[in-house]
Protein backbone atom coordinates (compact mmCIF):
# COMPACT_ATOMS: atom_id res chain seq x y z
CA UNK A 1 98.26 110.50 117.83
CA UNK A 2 97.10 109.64 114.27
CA UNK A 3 96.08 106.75 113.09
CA UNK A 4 98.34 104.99 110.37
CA UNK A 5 101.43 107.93 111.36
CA UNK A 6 104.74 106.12 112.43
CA UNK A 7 108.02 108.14 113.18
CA UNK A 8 109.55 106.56 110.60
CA UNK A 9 106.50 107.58 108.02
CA UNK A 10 106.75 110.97 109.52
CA UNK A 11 110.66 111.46 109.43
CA UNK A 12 110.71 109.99 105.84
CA UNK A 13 108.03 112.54 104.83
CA UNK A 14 109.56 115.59 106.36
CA UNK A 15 113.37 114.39 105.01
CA UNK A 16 111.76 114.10 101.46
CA UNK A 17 109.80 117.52 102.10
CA UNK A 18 113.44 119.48 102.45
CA UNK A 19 114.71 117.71 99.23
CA UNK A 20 116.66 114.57 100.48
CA UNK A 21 116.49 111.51 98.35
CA UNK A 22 114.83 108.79 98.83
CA UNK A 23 117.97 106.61 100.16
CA UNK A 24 119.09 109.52 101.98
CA UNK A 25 115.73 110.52 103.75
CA UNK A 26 115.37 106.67 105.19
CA UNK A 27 118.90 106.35 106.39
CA UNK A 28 117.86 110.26 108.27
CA UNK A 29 114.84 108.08 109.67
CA UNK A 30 116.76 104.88 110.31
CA UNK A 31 119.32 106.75 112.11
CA UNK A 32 116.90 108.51 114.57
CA UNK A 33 115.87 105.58 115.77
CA UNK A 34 119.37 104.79 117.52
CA UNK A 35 119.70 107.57 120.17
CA UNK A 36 115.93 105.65 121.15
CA UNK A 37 117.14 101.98 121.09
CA UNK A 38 120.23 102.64 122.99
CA UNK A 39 118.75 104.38 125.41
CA UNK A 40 116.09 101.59 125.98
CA UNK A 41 118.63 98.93 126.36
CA UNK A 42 120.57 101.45 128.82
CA UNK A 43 117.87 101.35 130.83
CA UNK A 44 116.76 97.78 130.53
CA UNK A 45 120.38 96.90 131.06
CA UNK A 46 120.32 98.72 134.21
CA UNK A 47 117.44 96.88 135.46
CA UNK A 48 119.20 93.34 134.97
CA UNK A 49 122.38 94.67 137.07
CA UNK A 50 120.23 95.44 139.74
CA UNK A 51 117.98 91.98 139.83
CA UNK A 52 119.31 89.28 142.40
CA UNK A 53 118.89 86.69 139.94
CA UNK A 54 121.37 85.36 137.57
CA UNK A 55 121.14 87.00 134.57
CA UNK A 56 122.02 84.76 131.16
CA UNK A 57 124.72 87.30 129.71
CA UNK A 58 125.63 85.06 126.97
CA UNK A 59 121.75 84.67 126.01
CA UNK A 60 121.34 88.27 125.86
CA UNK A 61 124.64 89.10 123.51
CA UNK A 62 123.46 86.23 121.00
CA UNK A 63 120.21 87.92 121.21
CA UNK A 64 122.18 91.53 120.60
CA UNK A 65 124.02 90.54 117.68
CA UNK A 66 121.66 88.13 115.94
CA UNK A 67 119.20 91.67 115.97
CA UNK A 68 121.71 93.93 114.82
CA UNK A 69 122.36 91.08 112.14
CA UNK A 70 118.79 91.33 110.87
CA UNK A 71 118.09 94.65 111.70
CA UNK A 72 120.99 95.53 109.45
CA UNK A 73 119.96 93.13 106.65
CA UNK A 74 116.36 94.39 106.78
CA UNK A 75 117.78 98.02 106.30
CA UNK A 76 120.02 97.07 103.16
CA UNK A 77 116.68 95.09 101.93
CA UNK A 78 114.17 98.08 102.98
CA UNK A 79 117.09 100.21 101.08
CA UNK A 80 117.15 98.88 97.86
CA UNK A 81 113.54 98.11 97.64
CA UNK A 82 112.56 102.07 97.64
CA UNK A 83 115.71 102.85 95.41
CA UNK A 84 113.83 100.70 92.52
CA UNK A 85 110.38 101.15 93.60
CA UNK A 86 109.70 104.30 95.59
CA UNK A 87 107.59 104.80 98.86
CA UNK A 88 104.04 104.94 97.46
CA UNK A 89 103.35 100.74 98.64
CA UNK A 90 104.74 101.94 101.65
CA UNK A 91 102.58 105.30 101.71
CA UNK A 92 99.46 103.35 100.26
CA UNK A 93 99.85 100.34 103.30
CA UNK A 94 99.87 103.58 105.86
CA UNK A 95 97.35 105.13 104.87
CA UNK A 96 94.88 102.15 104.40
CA UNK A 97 96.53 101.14 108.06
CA UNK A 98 94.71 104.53 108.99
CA UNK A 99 91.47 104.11 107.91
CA UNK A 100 91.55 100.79 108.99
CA UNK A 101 91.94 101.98 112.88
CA UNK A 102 90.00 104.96 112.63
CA UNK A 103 87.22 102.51 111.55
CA UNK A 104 87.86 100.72 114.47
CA UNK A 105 88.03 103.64 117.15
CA UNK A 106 84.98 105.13 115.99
């Protein structure tokens, strides 16, 4: 592990690397990113079916729905913020994020 690497800095680097745009190289890294959420609420699902306690249903689709709300918003936000400005605030933040916890490891 690096220090100040995410999967989305990492996917966004190597889609940029092979020529994608900007807009297209973070929907590449926003979209990799599903087969790993659904398959964490697959299993996290299956652990609620299996508990003998009630389980609040209801609570947990609000919950669903008001995520994929803001999760979608943020995307459309995150989106047009690197169409106008570009990914160096984004590249400066991980990199000083880096340093930061490399200073702290060592």
């Amino acid at each position: 592990m690096i220090p100040g690497t995410s999967r989305s800095g990492i996917t966004l680097t190597a889609a940029l690397w092979l020529g994608l745009s900007r807009r297209v190289a973070a929907k590449f890294s926003f979209l990799l990113s599903v087969p790993i959420i659904l398959g964490a609420a697959t299993l996290k699902i299956n652990d609620l079916i299996e508990v003998s306690e009630p389980v609040a249903w209801d609570t947990i689709v609000v919950g669903i729905i008001v995520s994929f709300l803001s999760a979608y918003l943020c995307i459309q936000l995150f989106l047009g913020w690197i169409q106008r400005i570009g990914l160096l605030p984004f590249v400066a933040y991980r990199l000083a994020l880096g340093m930061i916890l490399l200073v702290m490891v060592i």
